[in-house]
C-alpha atoms as a PDB file:
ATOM      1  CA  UNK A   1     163.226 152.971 357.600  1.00  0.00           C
ATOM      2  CA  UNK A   2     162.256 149.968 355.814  1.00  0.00           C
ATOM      3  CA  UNK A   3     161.994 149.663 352.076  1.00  0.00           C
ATOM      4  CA  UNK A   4     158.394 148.853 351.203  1.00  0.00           C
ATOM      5  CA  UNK A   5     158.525 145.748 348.554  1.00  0.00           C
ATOM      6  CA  UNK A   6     156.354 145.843 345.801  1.00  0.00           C
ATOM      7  CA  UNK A   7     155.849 142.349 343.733  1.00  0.00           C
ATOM      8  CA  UNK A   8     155.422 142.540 340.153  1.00  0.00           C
ATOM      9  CA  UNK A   9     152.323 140.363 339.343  1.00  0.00           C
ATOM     10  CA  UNK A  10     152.990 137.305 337.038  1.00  0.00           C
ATOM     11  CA  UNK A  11     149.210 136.443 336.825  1.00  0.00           C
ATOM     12  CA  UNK A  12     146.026 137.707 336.692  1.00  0.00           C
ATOM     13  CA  UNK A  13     144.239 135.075 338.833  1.00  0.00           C
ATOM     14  CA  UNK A  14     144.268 135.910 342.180  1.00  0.00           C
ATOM     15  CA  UNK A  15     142.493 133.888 344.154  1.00  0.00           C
ATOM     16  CA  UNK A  16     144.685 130.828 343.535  1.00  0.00           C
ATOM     17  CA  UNK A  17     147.628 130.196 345.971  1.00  0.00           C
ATOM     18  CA  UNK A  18     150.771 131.021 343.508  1.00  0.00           C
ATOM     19  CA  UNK A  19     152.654 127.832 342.766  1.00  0.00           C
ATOM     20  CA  UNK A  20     155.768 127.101 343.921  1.00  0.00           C
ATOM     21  CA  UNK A  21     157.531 128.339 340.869  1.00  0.00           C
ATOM     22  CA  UNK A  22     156.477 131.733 341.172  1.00  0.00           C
ATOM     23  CA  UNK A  23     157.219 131.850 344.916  1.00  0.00           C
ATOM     24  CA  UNK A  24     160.722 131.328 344.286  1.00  0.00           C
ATOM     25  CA  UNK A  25     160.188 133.463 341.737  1.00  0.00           C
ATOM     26  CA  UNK A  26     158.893 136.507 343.725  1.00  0.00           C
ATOM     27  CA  UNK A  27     161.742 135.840 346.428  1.00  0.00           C
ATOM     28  CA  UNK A  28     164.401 135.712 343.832  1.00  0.00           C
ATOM     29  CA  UNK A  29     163.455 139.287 342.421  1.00  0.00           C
ATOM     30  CA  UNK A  30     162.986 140.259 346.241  1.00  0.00           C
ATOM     31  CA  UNK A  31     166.199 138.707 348.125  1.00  0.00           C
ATOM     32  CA  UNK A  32     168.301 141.628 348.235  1.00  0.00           C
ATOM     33  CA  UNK A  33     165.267 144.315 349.261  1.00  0.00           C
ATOM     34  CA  UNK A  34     163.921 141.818 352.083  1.00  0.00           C
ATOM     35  CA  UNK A  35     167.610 140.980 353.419  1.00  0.00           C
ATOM     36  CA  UNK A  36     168.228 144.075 354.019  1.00  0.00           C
ATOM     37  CA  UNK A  37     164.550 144.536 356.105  1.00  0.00           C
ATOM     38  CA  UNK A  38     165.449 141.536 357.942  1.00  0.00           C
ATOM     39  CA  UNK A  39     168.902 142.608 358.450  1.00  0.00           C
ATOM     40  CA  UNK A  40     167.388 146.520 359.867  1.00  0.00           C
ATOM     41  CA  UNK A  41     164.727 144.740 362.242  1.00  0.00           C
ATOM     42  CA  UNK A  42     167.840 142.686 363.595  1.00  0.00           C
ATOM     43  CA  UNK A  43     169.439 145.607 364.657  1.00  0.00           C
ATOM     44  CA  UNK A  44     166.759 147.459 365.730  1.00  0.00           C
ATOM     45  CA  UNK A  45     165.708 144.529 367.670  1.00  0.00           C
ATOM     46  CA  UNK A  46     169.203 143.946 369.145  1.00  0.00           C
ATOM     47  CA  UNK A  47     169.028 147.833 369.807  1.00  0.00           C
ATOM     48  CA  UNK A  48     165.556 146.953 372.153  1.00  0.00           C
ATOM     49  CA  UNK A  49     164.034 149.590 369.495  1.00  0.00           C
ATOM     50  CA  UNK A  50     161.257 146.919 368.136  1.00  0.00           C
ATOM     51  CA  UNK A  51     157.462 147.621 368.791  1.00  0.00           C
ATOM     52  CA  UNK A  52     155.659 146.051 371.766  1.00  0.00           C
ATOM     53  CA  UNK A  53     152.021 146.241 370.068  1.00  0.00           C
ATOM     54  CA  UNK A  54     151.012 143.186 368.957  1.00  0.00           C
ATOM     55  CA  UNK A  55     150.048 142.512 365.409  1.00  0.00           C
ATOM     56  CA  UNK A  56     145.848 143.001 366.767  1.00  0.00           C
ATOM     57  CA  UNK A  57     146.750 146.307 368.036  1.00  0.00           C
ATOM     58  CA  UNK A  58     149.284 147.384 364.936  1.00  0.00           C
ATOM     59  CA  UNK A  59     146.202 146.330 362.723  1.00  0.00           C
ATOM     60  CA  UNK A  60     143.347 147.517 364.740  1.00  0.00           C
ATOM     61  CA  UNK A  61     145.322 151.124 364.858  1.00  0.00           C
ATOM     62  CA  UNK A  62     146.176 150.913 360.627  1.00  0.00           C
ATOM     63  CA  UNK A  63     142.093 150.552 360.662  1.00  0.00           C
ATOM     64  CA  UNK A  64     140.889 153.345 363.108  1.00  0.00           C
ATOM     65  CA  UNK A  65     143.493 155.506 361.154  1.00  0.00           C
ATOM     66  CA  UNK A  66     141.954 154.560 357.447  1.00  0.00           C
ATOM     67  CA  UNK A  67     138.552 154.991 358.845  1.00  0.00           C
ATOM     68  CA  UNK A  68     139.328 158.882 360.424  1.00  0.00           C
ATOM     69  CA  UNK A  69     140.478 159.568 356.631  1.00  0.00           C
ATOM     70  CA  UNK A  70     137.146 159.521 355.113  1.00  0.00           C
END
């Protein structure tokens, strides 16, 4: 299973696109967790074990699950 990948925030402003600084940033502290994501969907690609929902469906299901929690 995939490692979920958490990014430590830098700033408190959210609503501004980061800079470019602190996207190379994020993906420096990040490069060896989402290597090895990229490297498991590879091979679980290659192994014809990938989903065939598209990303509508995956989100519309993520939804109609949160919603049935409350």
């Amino acid at each position: 299973m995939n490692k979920l990948i958490q990014p430590v925030p830098e700033r408190e402003d959210f609503s501004a696109e980061p800079s470019e600084a602190e996207l190379e940033a994020w993906f420096e502290r990040n490069r060896d967790a989402l290597k090895e994501s990229l490297d498991v969907a590879r091979r679980q690609l290659a192994e014809g074990r990938s989903d065939k929902r598209t990303v509508a469906e995956i989100i519309a299901e993520g939804t109609r699950r949160h919603l049935a929690k409350r």
